[in-house]
Protein backbone atom coordinates (compact mmCIF):
# COMPACT_ATOMS: atom_id res chain seq x y z
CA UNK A 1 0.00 0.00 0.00
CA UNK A 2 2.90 2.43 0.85
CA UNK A 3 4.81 1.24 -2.82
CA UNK A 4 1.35 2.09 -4.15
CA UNK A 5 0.29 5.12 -2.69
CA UNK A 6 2.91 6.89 -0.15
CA UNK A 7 0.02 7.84 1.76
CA UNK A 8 0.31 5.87 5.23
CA UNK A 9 3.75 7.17 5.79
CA UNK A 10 2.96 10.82 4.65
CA UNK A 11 -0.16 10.95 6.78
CA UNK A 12 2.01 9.82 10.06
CA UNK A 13 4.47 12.04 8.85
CA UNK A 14 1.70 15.06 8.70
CA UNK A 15 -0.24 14.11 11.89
CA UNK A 16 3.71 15.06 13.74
CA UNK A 17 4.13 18.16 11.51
CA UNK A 18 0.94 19.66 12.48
CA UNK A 19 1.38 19.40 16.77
CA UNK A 20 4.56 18.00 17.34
CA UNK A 21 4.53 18.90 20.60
CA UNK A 22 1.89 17.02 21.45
CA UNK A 23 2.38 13.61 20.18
CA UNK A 24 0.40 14.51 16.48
CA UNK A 25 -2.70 14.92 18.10
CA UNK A 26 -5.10 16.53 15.61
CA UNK A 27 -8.31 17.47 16.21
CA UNK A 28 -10.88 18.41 13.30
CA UNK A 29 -13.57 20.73 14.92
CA UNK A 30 -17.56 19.95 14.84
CA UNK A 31 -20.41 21.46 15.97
CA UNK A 32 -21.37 20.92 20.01
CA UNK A 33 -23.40 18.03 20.74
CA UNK A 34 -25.87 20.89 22.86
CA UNK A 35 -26.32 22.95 19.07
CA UNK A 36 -29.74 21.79 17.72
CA UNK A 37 -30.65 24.18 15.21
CA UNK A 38 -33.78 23.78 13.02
CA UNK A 39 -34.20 22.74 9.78
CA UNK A 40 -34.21 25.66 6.76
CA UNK A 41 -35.05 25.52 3.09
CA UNK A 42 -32.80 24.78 0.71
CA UNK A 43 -33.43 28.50 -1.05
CA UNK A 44 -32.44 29.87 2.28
CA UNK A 45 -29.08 30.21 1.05
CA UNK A 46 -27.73 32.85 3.19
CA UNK A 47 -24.52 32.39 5.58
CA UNK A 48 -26.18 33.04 9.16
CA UNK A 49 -23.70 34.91 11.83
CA UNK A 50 -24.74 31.67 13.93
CA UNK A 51 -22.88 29.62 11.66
CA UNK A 52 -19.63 31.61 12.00
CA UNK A 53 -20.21 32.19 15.89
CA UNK A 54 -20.76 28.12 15.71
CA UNK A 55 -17.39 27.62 13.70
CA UNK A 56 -15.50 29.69 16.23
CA UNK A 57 -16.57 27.76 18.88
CA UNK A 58 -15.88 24.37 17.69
CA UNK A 59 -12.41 26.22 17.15
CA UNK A 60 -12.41 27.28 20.54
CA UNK A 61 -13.36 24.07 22.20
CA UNK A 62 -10.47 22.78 19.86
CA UNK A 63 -7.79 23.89 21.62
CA UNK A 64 -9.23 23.85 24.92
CA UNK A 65 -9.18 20.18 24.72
CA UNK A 66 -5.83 20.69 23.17
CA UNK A 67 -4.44 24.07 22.15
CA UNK A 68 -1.80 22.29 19.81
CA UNK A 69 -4.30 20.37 18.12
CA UNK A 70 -5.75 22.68 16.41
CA UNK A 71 -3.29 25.20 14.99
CA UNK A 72 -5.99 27.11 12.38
CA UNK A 73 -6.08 30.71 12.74
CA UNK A 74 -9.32 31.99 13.45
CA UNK A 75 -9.94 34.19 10.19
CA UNK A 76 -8.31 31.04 7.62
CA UNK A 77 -10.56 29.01 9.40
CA UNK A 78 -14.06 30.95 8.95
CA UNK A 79 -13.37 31.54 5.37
CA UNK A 80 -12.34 27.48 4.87
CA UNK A 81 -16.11 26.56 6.80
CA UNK A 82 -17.83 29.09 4.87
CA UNK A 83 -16.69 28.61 1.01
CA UNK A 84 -16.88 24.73 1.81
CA UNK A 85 -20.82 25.67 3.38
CA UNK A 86 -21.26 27.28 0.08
CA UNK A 87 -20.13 24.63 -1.95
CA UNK A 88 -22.32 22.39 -0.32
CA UNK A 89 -25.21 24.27 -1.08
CA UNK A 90 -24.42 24.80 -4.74
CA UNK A 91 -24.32 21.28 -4.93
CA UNK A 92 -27.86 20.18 -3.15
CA UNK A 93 -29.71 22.91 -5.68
CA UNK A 94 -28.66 21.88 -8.67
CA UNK A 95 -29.46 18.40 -8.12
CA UNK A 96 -33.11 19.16 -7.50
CA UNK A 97 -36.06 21.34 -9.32
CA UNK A 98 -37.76 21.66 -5.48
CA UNK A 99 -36.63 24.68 -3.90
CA UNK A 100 -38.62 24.28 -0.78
CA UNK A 101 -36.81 21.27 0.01
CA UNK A 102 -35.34 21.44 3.62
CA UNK A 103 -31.83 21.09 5.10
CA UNK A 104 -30.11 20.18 8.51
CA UNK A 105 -27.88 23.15 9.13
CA UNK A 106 -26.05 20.77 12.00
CA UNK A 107 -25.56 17.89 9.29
CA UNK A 108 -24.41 21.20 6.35
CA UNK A 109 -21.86 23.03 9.09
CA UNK A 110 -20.62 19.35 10.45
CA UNK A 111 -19.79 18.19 6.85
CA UNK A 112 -18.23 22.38 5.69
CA UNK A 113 -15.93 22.15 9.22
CA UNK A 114 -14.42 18.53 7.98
CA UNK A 115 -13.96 20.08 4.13
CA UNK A 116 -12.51 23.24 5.52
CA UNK A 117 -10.10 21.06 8.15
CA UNK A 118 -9.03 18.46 5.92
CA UNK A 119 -8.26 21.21 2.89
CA UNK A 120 -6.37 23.55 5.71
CA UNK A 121 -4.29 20.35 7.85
CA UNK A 122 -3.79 17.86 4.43
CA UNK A 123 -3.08 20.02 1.60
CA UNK A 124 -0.09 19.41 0.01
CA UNK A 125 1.73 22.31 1.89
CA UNK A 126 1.34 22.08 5.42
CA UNK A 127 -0.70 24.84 7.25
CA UNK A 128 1.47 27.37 8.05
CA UNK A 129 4.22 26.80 5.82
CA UNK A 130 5.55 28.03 2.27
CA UNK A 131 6.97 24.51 0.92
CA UNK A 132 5.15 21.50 -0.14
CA UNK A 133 5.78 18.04 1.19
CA UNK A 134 4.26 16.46 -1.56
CA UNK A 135 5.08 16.14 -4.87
CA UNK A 136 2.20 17.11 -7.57
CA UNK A 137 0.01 19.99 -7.61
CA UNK A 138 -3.41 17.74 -6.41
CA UNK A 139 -3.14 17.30 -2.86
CA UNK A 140 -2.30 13.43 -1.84
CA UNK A 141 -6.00 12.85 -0.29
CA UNK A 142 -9.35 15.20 -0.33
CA UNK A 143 -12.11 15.28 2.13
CA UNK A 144 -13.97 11.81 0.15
CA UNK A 145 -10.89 9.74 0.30
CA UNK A 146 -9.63 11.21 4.19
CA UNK A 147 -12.67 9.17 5.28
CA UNK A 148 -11.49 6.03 3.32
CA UNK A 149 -8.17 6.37 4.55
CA UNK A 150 -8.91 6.48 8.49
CA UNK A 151 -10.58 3.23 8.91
CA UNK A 152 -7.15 1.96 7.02
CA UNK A 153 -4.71 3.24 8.90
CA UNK A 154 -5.97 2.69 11.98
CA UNK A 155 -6.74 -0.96 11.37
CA UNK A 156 -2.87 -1.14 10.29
CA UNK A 157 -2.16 0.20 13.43
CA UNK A 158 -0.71 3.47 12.15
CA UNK A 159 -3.00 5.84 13.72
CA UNK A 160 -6.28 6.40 16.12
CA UNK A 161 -9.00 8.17 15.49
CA UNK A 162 -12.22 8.51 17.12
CA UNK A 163 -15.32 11.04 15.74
CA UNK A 164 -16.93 10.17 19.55
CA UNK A 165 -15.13 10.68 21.80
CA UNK A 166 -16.83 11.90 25.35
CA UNK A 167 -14.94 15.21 25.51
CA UNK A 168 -13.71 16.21 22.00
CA UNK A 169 -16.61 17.78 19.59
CA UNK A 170 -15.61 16.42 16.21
CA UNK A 171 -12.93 14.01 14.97
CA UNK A 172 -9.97 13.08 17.51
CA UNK A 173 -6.73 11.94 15.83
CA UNK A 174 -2.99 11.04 16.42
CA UNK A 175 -0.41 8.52 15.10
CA UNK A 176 0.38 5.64 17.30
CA UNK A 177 3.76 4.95 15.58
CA UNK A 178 6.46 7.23 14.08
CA UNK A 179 9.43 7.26 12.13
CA UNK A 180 12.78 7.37 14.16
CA UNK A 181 16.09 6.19 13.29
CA UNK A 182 15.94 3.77 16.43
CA UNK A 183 13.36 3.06 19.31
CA UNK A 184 13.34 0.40 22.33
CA UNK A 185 12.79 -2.49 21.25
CA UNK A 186 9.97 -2.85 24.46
CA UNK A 187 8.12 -0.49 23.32
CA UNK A 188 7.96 -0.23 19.25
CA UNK A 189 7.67 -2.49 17.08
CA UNK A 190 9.76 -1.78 13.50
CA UNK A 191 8.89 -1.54 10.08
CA UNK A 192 11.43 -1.61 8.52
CA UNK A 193 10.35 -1.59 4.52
CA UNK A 194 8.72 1.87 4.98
CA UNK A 195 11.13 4.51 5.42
CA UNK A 196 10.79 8.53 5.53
CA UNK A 197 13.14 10.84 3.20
CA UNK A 198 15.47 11.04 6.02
CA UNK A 199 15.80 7.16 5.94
CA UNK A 200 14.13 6.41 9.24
CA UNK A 201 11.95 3.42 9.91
CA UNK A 202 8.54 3.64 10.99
CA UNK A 203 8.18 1.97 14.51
CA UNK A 204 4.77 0.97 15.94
CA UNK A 205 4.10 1.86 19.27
CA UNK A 206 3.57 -1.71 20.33
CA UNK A 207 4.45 -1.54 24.12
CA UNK A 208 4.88 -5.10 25.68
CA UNK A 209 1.81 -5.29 28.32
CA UNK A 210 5.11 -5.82 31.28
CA UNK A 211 5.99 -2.39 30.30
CA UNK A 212 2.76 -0.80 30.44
CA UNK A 213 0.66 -2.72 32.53
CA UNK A 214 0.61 -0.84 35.71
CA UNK A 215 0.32 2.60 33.53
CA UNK A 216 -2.47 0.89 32.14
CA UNK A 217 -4.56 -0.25 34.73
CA UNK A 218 -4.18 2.80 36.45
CA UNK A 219 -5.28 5.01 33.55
CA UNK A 220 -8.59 2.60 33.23
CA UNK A 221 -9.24 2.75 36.63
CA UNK A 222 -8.85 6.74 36.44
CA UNK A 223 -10.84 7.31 32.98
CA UNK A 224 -13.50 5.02 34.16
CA UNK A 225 -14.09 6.58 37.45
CA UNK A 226 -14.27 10.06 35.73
CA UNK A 227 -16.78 9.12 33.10
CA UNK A 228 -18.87 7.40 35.94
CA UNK A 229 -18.87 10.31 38.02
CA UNK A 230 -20.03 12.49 35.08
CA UNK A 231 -22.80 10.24 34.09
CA UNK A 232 -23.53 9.07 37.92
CA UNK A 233 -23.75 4.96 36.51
CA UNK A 234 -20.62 2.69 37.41
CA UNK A 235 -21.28 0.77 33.91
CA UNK A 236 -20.48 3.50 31.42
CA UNK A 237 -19.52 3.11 27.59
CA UNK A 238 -16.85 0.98 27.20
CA UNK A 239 -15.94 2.40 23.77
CA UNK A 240 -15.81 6.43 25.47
CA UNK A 241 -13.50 4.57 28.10
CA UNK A 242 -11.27 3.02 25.13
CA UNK A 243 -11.20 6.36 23.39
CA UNK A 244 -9.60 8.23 25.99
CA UNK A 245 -7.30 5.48 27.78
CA UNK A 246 -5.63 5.42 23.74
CA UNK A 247 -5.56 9.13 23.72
CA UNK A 248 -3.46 8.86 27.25
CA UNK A 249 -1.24 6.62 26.82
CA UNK A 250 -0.65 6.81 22.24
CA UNK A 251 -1.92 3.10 21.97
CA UNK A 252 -4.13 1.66 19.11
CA UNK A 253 -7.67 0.24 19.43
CA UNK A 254 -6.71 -3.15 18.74
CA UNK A 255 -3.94 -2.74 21.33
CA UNK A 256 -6.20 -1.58 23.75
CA UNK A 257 -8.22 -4.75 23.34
CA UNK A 258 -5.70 -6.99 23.81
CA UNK A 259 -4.72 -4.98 27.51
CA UNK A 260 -8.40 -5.35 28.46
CA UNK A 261 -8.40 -8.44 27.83
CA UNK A 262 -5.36 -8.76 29.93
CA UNK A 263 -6.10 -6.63 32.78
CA UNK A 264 -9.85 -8.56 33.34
CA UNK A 265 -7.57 -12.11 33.93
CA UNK A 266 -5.56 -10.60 36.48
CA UNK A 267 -8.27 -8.42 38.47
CA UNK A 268 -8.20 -8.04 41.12
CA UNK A 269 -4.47 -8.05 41.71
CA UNK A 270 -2.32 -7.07 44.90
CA UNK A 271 -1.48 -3.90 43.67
CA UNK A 272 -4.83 -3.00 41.82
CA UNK A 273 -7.59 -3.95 44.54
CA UNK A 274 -10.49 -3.61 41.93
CA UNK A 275 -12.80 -5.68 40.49
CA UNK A 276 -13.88 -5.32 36.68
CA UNK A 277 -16.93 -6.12 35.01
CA UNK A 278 -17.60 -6.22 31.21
CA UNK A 279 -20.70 -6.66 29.43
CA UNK A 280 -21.82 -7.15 25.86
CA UNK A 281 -25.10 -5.13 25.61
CA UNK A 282 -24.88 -2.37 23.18
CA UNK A 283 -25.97 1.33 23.90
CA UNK A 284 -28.99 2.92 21.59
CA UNK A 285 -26.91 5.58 20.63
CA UNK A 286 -24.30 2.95 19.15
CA UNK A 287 -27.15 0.59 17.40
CA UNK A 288 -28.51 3.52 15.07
CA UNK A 289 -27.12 6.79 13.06
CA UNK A 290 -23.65 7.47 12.57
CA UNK A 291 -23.03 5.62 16.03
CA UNK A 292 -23.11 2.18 14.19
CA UNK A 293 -19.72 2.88 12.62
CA UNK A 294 -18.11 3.26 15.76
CA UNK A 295 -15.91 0.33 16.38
CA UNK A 296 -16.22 -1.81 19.63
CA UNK A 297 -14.07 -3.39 21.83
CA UNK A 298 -13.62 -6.55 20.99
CA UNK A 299 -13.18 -9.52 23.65
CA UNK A 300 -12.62 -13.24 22.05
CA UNK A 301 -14.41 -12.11 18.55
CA UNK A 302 -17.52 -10.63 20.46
CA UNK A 303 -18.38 -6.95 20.73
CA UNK A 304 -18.64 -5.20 24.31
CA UNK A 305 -20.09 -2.18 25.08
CA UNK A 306 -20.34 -1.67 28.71
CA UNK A 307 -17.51 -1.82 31.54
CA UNK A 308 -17.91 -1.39 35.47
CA UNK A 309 -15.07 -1.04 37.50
CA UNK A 310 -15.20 -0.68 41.57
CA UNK A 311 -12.51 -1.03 44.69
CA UNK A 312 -12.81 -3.56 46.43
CA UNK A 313 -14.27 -3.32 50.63
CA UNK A 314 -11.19 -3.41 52.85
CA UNK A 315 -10.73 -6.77 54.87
């Protein structure tokens, strides 16, 4: 795939360009999950101030989950939502003769903030910069394609991404390997046919579960207990407890089900008095709409949606 199309390596590559100080996490803004607008007609064609106000404050909520993540200047990132809002109007009216047909203005501004992030962060110059870092004048992936090449990478173990995470209003991303000349050999795991300009390898972040383990459990234990307290319910979403425990500690999702799976045989342990509970019901929200394409956490072959966690009584 690499020989083929350069893009895995380039979009690792671009994920540590755009926050390098934190790890390549990325975040592509969306609308809050409390924004529930009503629906318009397709000749309403104007650009309301509530849109903009709404794109600067998925912005804002951006890079208060992670001011890094989101390195878009306000005014480049207005104009991006708004042409690609356009765009996507143009495009609805001139496929239909009914003008009174009606739009989502959540669904229009959630799919004109992923144009405008993907065309700002995956261009073929980096945001912010003056030289290209890849060759041709058509950029190496477009907003269509981006979504074709997630699912990819991440089941190759080359990045995470998450588009639900509890938190984070919009897509969450970062690499979970990188390229480096050399890297323990407890910790990444090296590829070594796929090689940057500079000639470095790309190394997994494979981390043996002796190295992490006690990193691990602690970081369940901690992103459990804060979800539970938010949504007062010790079983919470197992997949919202995956999504941060990867963004923590720069493990995959298929990594992260192998430690589960792990950390249930040895709980309760000596130094981890807890017990843990995992069920395989599924929540509504994850059974219809966009919610069926999250992935699960898989345990032996079977989905899982739920996971308790409690301390155990003192003897």
């Amino acid at each position: 795939m690499q020989e083929v199309y350069v893009v895995p390596g380039w979009f690792v590559t671009r994920l540590w360009h755009i926050n390098a100080s934190g790890q390549g996490e990325v975040i592509l803004p969306g609308p809050s999950p409390d924004w529930k607008p009503t629906r318009r007609r397709w000749d309403e064609a104007d650009w309301p101030q509530e849109m903009e106000e709404q794109a600067l404050r998925a912005a804002s909520q951006a890079r208060a989950a992670n001011i890094a993540a989101f390195p878009i200047q306000d005014a480049d990132w207005v104009n991006g939502v708004h042409v690609a809002w356009n765009r996507l109007g143009r495009k609805v009216s001139r496929n239909s003769d009914d003008k009174t047909m009606s739009y989502s203005p959540r669904d229009r501004l959630t799919k004109a903030m992923r144009e405008a992030a993907i065309g700002l962060l995956f261009g073929n110059i980096p945001y912010g910069s003056r030289n290209p870092d890849f060759p041709g004048e058509r950029p190496p992936i477009n907003p269509r394609t981006f979504m074709g090449w997630c699912p990819r990478l991440e089941a190759l173990e080359l990045v995470f991404y998450t588009d639900w995470h509890p938190w984070i209003s919009g897509r969450l991303m970062f690499p979970v390997s990188v390229f480096r000349p050399i890297a323990p050999a407890d910790r990444f795991e090296q590829i070594p046919e796929i090689l940057d300009p500079d000639g470095a390898s790309l190394w997994l972040h494979q981390s043996g579960w002796p190295v992490l383990r006690s990193l691990f459990l602690a970081t369940l234990i901690s992103v459990h207990q804060r979800i539970a307290l938010a949504t007062d319910t010790i079983y919470v979403s197992l997949p919202d407890v995956r999504d941060e425990v990867c963004r923590q500690l720069r493990i995959s999702a298929i990594l992260f089900d192998d430690y589960l799976k792990l950390a249930i045989d040895e709980l309760p342990a000596k130094d981890f008095p807890w017990s843990i509970a995992i069920e395989s019901d599924i929540r509504e929200e994850q059974t219809s709409g966009p919610g069926q394409n999250r992935r699960p956490v898989y345990l032996d072959m079977i989905p899982h949606g739920l996971i308790g966690l409690a301390p155990l009584a003192e003897k």
